[in-house]
C-alpha atoms as a PDB file:
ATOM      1  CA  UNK A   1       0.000   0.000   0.000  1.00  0.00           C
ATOM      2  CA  UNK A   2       1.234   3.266  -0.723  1.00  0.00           C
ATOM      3  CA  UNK A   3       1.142   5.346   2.124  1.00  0.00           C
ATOM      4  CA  UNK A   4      -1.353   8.052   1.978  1.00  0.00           C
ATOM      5  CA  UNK A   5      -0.266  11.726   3.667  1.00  0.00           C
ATOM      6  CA  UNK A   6      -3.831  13.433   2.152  1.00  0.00           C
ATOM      7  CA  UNK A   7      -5.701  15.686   4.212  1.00  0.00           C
ATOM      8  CA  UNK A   8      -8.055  12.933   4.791  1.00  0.00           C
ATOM      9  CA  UNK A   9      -5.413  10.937   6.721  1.00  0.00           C
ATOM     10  CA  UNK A  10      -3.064  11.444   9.677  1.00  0.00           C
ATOM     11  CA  UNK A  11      -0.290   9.662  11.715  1.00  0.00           C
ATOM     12  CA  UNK A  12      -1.471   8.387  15.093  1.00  0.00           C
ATOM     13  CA  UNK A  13       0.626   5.486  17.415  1.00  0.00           C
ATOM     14  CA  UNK A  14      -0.794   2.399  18.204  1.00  0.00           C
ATOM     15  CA  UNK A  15      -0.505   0.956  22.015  1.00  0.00           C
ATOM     16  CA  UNK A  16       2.769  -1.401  20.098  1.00  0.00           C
ATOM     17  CA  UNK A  17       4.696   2.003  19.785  1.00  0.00           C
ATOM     18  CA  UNK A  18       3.923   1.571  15.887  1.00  0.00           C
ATOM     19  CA  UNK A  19       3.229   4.768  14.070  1.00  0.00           C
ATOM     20  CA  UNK A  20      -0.155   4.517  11.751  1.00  0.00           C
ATOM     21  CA  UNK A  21      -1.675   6.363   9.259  1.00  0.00           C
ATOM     22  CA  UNK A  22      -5.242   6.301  10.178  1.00  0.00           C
ATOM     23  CA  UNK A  23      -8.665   7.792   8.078  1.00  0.00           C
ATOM     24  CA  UNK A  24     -10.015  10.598   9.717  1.00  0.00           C
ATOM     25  CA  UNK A  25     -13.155   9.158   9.311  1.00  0.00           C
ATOM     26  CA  UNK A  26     -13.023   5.519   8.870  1.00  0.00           C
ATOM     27  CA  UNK A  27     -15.760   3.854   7.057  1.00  0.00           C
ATOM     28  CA  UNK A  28     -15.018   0.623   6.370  1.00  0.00           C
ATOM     29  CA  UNK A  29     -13.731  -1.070   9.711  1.00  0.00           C
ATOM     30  CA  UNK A  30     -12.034  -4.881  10.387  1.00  0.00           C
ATOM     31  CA  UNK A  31     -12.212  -5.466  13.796  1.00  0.00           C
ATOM     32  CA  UNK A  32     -10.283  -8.824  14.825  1.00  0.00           C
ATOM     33  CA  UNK A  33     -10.848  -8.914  18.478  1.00  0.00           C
ATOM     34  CA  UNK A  34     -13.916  -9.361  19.988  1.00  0.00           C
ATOM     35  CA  UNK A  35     -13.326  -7.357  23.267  1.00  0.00           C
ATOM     36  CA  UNK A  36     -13.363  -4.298  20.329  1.00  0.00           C
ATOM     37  CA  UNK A  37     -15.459  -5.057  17.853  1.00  0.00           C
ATOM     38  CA  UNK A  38     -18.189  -5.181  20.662  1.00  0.00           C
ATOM     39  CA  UNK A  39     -16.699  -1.684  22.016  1.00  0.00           C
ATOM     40  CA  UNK A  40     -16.997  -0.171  18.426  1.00  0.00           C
ATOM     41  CA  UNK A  41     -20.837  -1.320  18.363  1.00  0.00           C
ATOM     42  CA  UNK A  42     -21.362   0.345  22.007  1.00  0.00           C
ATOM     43  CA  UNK A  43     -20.111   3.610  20.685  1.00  0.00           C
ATOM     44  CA  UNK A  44     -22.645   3.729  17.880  1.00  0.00           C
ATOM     45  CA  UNK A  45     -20.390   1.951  14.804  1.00  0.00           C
ATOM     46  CA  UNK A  46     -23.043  -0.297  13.220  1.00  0.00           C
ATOM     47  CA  UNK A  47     -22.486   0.623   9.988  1.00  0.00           C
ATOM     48  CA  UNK A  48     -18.975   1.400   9.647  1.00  0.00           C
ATOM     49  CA  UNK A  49     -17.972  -2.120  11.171  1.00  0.00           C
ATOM     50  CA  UNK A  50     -18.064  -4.349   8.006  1.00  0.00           C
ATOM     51  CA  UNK A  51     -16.031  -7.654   9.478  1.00  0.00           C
ATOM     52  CA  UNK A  52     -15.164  -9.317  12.611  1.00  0.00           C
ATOM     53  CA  UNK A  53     -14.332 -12.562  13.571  1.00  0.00           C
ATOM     54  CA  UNK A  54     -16.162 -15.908  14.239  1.00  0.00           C
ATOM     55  CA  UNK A  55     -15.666 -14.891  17.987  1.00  0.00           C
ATOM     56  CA  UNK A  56     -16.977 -11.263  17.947  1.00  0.00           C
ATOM     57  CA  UNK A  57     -20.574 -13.177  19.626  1.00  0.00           C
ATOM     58  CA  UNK A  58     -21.639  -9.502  20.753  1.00  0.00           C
ATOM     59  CA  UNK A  59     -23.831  -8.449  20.405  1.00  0.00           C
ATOM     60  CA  UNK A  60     -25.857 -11.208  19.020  1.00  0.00           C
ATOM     61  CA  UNK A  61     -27.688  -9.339  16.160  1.00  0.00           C
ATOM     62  CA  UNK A  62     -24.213  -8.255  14.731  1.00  0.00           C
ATOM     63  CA  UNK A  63     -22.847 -11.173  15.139  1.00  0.00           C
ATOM     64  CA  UNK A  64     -25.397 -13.249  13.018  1.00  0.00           C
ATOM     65  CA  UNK A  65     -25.659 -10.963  10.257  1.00  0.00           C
ATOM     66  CA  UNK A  66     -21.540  -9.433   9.875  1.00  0.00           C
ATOM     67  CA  UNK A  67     -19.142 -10.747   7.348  1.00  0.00           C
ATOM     68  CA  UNK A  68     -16.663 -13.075   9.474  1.00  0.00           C
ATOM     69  CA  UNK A  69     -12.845 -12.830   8.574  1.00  0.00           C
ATOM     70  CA  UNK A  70     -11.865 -15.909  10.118  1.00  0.00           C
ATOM     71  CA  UNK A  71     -11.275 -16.314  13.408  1.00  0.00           C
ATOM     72  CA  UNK A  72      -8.643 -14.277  15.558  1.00  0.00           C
ATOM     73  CA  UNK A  73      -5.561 -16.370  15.145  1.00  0.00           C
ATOM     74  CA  UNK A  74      -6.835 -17.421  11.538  1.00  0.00           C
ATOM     75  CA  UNK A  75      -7.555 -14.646   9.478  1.00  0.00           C
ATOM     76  CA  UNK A  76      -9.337 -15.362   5.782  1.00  0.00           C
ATOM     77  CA  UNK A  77      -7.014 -12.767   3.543  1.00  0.00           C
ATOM     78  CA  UNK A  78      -9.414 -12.914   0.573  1.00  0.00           C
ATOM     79  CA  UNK A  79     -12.991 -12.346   2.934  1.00  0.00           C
ATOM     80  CA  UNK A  80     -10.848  -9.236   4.024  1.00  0.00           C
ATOM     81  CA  UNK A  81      -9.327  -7.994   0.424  1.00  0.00           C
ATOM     82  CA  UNK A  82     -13.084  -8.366  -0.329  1.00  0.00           C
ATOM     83  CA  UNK A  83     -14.165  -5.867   2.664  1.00  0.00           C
ATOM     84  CA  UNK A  84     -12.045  -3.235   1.605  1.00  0.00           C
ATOM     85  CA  UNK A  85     -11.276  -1.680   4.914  1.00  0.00           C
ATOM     86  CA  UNK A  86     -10.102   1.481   5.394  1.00  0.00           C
ATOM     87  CA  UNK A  87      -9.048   0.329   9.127  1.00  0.00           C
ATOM     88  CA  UNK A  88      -8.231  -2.677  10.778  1.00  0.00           C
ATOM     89  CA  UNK A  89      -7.962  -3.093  14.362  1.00  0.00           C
ATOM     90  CA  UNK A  90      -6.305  -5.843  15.877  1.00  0.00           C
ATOM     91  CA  UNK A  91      -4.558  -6.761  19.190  1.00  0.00           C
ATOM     92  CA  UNK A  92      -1.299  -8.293  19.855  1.00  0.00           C
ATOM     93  CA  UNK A  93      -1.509 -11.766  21.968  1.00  0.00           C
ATOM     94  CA  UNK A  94      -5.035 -12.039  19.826  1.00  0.00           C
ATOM     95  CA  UNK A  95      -3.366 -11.871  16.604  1.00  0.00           C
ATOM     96  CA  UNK A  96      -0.769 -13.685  14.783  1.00  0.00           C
ATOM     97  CA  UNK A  97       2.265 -11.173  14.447  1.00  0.00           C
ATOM     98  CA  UNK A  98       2.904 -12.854  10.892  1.00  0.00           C
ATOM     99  CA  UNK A  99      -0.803 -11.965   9.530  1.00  0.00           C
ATOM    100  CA  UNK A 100      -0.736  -8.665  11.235  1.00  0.00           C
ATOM    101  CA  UNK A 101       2.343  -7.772   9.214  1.00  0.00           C
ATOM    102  CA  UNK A 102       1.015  -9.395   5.904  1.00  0.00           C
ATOM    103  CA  UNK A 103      -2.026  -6.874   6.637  1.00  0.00           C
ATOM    104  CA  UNK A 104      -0.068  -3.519   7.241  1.00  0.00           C
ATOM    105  CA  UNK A 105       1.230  -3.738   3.739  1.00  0.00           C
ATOM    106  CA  UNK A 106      -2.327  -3.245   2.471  1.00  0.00           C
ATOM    107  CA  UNK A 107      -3.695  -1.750   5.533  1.00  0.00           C
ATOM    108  CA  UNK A 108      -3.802   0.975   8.046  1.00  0.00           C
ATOM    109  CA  UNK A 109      -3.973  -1.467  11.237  1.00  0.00           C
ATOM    110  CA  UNK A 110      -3.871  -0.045  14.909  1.00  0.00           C
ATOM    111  CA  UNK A 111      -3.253  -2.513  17.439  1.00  0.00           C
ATOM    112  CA  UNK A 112      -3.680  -2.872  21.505  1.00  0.00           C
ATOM    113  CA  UNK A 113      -1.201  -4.200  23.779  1.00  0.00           C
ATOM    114  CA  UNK A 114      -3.582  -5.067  26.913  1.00  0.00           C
ATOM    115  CA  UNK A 115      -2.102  -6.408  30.175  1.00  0.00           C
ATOM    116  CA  UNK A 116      -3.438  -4.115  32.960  1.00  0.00           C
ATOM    117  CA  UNK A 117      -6.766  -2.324  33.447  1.00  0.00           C
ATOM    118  CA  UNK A 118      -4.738   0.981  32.476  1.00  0.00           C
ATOM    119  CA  UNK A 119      -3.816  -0.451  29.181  1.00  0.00           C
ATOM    120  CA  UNK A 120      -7.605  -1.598  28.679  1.00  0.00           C
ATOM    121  CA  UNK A 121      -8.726   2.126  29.253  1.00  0.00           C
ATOM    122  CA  UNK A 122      -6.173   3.410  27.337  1.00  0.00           C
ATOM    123  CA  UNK A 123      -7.653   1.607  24.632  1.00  0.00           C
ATOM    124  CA  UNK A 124     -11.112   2.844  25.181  1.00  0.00           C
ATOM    125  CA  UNK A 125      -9.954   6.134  24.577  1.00  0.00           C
ATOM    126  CA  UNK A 126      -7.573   5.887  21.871  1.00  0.00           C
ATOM    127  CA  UNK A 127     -10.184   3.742  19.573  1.00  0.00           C
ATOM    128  CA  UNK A 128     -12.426   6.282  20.695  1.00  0.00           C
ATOM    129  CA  UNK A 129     -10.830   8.784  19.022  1.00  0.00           C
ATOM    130  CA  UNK A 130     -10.073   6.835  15.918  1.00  0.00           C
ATOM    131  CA  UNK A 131     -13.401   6.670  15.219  1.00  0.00           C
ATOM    132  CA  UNK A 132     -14.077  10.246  15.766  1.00  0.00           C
ATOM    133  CA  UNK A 133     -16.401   9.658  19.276  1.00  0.00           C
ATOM    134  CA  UNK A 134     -13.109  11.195  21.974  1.00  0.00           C
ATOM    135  CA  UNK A 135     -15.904  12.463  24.616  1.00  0.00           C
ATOM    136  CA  UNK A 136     -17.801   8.843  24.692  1.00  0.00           C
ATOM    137  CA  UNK A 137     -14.344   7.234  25.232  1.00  0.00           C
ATOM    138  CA  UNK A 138     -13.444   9.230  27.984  1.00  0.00           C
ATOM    139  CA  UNK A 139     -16.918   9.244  29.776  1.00  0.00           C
ATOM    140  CA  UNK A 140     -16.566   5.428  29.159  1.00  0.00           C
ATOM    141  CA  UNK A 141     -13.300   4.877  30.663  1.00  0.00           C
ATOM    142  CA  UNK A 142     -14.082   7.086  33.398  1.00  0.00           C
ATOM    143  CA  UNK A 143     -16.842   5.391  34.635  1.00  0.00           C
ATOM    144  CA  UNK A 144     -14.921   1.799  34.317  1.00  0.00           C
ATOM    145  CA  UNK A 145     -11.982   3.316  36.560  1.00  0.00           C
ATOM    146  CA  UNK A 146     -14.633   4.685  39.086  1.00  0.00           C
ATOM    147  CA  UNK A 147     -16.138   1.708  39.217  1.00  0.00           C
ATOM    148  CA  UNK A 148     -13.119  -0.654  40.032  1.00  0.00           C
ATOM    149  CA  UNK A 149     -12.110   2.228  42.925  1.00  0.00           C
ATOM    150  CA  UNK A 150     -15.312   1.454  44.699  1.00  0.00           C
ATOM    151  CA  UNK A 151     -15.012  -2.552  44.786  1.00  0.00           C
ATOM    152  CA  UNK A 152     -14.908  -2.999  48.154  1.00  0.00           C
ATOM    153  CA  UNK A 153     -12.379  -5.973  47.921  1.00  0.00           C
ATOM    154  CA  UNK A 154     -12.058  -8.931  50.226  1.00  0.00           C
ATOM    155  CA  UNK A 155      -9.431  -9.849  52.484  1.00  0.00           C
ATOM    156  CA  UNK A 156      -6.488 -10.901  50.215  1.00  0.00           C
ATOM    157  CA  UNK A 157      -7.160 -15.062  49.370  1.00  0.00           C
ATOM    158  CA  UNK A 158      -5.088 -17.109  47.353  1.00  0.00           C
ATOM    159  CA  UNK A 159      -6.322 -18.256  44.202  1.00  0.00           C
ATOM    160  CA  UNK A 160      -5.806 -19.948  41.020  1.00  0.00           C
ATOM    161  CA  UNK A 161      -7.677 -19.072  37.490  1.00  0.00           C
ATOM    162  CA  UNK A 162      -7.366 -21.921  34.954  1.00  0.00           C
ATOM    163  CA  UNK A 163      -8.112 -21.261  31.515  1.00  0.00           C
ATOM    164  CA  UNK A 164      -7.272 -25.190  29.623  1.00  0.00           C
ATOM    165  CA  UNK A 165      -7.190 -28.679  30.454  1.00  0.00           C
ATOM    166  CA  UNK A 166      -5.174 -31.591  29.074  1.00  0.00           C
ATOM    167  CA  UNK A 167      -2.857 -29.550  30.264  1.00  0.00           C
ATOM    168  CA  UNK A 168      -3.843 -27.565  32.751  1.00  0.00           C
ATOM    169  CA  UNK A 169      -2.929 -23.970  32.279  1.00  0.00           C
ATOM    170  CA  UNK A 170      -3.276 -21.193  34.208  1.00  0.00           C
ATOM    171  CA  UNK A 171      -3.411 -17.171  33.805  1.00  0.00           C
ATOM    172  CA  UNK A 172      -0.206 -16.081  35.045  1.00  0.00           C
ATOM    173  CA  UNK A 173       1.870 -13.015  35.653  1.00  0.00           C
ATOM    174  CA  UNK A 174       1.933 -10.097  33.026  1.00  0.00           C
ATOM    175  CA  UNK A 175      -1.632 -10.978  31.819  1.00  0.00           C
ATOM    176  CA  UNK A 176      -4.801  -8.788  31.919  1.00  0.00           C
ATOM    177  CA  UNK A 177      -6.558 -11.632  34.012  1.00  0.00           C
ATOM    178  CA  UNK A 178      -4.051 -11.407  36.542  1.00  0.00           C
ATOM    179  CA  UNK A 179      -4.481  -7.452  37.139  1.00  0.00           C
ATOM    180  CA  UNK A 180      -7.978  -7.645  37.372  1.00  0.00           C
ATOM    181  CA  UNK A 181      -7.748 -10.742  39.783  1.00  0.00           C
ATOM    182  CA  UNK A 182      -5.504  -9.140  41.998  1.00  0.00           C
ATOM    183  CA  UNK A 183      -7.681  -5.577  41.900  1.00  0.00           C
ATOM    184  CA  UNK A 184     -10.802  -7.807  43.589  1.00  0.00           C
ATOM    185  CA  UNK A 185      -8.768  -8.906  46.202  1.00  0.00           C
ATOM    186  CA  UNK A 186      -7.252 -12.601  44.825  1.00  0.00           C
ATOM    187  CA  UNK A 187      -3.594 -13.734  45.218  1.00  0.00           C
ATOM    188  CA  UNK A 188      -2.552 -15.096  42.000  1.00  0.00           C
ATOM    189  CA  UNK A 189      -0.129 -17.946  42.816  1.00  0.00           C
ATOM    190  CA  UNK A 190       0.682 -18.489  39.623  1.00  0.00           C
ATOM    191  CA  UNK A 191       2.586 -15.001  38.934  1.00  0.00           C
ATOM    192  CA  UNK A 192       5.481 -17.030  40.759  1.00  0.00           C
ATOM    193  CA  UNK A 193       5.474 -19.492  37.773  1.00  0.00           C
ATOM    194  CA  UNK A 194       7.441 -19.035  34.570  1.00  0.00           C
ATOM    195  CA  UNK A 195       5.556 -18.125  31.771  1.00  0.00           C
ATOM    196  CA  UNK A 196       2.311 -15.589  31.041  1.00  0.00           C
ATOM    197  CA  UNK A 197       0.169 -18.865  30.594  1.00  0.00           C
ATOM    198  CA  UNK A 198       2.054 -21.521  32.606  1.00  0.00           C
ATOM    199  CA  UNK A 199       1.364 -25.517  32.419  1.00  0.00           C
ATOM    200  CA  UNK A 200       1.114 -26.826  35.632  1.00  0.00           C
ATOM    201  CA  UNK A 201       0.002 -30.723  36.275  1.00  0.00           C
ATOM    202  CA  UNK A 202      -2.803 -31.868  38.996  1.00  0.00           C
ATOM    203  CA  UNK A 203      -0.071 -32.703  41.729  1.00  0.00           C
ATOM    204  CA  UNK A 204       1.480 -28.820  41.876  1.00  0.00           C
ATOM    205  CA  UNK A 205      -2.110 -27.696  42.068  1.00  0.00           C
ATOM    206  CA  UNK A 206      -2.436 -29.913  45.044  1.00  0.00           C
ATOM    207  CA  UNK A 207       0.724 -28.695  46.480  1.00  0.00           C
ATOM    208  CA  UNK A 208      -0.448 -24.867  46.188  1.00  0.00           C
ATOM    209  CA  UNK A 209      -3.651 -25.930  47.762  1.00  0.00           C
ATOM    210  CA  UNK A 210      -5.203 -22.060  46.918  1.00  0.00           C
ATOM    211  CA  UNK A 211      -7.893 -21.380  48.495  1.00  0.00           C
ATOM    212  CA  UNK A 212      -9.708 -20.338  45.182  1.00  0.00           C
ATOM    213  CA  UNK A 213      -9.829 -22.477  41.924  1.00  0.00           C
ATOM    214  CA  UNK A 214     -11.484 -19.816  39.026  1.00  0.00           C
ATOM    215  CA  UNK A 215     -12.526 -22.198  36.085  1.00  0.00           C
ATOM    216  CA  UNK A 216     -12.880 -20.153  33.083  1.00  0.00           C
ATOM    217  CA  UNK A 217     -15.616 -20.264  30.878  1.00  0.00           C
ATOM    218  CA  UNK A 218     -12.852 -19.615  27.856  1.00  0.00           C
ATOM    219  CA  UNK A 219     -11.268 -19.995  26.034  1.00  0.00           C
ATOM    220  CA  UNK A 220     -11.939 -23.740  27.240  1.00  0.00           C
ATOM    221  CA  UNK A 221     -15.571 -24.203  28.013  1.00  0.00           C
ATOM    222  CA  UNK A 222     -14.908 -25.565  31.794  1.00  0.00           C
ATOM    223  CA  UNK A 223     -18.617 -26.989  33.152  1.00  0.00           C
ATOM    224  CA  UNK A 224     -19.736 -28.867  36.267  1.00  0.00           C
ATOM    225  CA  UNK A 225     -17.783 -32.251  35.512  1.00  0.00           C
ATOM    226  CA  UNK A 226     -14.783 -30.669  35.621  1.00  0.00           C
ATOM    227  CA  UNK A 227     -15.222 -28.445  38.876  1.00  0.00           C
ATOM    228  CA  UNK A 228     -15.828 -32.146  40.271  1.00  0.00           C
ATOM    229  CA  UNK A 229     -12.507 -33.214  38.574  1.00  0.00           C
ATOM    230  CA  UNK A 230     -10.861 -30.086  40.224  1.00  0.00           C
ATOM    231  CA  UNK A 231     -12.323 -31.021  43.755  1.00  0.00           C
ATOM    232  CA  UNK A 232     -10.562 -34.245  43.614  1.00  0.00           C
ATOM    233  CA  UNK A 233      -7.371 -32.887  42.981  1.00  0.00           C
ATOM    234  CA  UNK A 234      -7.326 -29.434  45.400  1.00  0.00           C
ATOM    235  CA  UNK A 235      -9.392 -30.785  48.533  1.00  0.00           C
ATOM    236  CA  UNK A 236      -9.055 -27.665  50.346  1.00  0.00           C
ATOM    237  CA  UNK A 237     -10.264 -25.185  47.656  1.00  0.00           C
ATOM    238  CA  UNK A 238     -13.376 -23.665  46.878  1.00  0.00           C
ATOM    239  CA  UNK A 239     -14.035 -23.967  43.044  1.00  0.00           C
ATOM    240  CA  UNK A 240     -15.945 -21.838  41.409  1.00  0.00           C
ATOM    241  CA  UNK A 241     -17.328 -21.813  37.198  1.00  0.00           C
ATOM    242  CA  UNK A 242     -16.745 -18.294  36.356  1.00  0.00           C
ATOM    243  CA  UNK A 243     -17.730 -16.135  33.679  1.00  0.00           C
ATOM    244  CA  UNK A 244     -14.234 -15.545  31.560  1.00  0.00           C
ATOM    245  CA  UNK A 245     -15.816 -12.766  29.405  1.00  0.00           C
ATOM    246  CA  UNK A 246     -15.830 -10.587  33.138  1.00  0.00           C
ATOM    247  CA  UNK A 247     -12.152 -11.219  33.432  1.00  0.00           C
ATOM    248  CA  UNK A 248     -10.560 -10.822  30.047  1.00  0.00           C
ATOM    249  CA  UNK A 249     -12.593  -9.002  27.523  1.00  0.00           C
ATOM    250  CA  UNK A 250     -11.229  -5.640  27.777  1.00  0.00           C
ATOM    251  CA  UNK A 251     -13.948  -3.537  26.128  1.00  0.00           C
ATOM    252  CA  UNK A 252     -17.051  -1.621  27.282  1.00  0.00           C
ATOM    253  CA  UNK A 253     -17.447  -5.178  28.998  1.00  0.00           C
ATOM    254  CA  UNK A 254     -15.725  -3.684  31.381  1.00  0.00           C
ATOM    255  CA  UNK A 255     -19.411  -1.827  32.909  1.00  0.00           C
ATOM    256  CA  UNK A 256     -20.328  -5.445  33.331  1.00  0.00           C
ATOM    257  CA  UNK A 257     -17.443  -7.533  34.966  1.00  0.00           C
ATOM    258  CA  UNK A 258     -17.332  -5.083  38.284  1.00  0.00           C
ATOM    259  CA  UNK A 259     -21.200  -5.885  38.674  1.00  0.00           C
ATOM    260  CA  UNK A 260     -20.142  -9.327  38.256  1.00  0.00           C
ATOM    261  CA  UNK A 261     -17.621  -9.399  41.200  1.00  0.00           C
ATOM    262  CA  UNK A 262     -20.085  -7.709  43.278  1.00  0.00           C
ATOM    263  CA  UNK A 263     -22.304 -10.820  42.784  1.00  0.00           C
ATOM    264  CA  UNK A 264     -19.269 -13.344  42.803  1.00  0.00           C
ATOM    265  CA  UNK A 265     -17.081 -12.651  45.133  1.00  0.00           C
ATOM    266  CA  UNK A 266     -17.652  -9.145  47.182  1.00  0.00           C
ATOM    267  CA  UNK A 267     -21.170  -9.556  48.686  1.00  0.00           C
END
């Protein structure tokens, strides 16, 4: 692509430190993360949005009725040549760094780098004014940074948040789980394990004995059987099926997931 430097464009950084030349209106919008494809609809982008991925699921309507691109770690090049975007908006642990670079030869792509709540609200407000709608970011994050400030959290308990099994993995230091875990009151044990998304086998997990086992609803779909699996292994802990959308989708979600804790864990 031939990098445009009309009136109509200018150069903005992504959260990557990457320098983009952006539409200042964008029309024709790619959106391969679902956390921001659903914040795009919330701010009022119905039209504009023209693909997501298999995994964009909100909202429901848009979902069922949007061109799909493939999913986020398997993009369909041709569905997307066919789109025409004038802006693609991706995310880097979603994405595959190999696609995203195969795309910003064609492309104006702005990506997120999310591992803190600060990051996620960052991105609020910088897609916010990508899209030409700064004041709604703002008010948005705002209200998602007020919100976590008045979580009144419990006494600090240990905990554990799986998100796969056969092998068990776990959400781990440096991950946007982990800062929201530890802003509700939870000890992550596993930000003393090597590695963002550690393996860790049934006997370790026995060993930690946390007082909290969090079993994701994804990206593996964890369901009653396995909470009784878990209570075989961790005798001491209290296991809980939790809602992974409230923990890791870093969008307008957001509103929703300190609700959530209220009802989960802060009554």
């Amino acid at each position: 692509m031939t990098k445009k430097t009309t009136p109509d464009y200018y150069n903005t950084t992504d959260q990557m430190g990457r320098e983009v030349i952006v539409p200042k209106r964008p029309k024709r919008i790619i959106s391969l993360v679902p956390s921001q494809t659903e914040l795009l609809y919330y701010l009022g982008l119905t039209d504009e949005v023209v693909g997501q991925t298999i995994f964009c699921i909100h909202p429901n309507a848009q979902h069922k009725m949007k061109p799909r691109i493939g999913g986020t770690k398997k993009l369909n090049f041709d569905t997307i040549v066919s789109l025409n975007p004038d802006l693609i908006i991706g995310n880097k642990e979603e994405n595959q760094q190999e696609q995203i670079e195969e795309l910003t030869k064609h492309y104006p792509v702005w990506m997120s780098d999310i591992k803190t709540l600060a990051d996620a609200c960052d991105m609020i407000v910088s897609i916010s004014k990508l899209i030409g709608k700064p004041d709604e970011g703002v008010l948005l994050s705002d209200s998602i940074l007020e919100g976590f400030q008045k979580l009144s959290a419990p006494k600090a308990a240990t905990c554990l948040y799986i998100v796969w099994r056969d092998p068990w993995m776990l959400a781990g230091h440096d991950t946007f789980i982990n800062d929201l875990l530890s802003r509700i009151g939870f000890n992550n044990l596993a930000i003393n394990i090597d590695g963002r998304y550690p393996q860790i086998a049934a006997d370790a997990i026995c060993k930690l004995s946390p007082q909290y086992i969090l079993l994701s609803s994804e990206p593996y779909p964890f369901k009653q059987k396995h909470l009784a699996e878990l209570e075989l292994i961790s005798l001491n802990s209290t296991i809980l099926l939790v809602d992974g959308e409230m923990f890791s989708w870093y969008g307008n979600r957001l509103q929703m997931s300190i609700a959530y804790f209220k009802t989960l864990f802060l009554q």
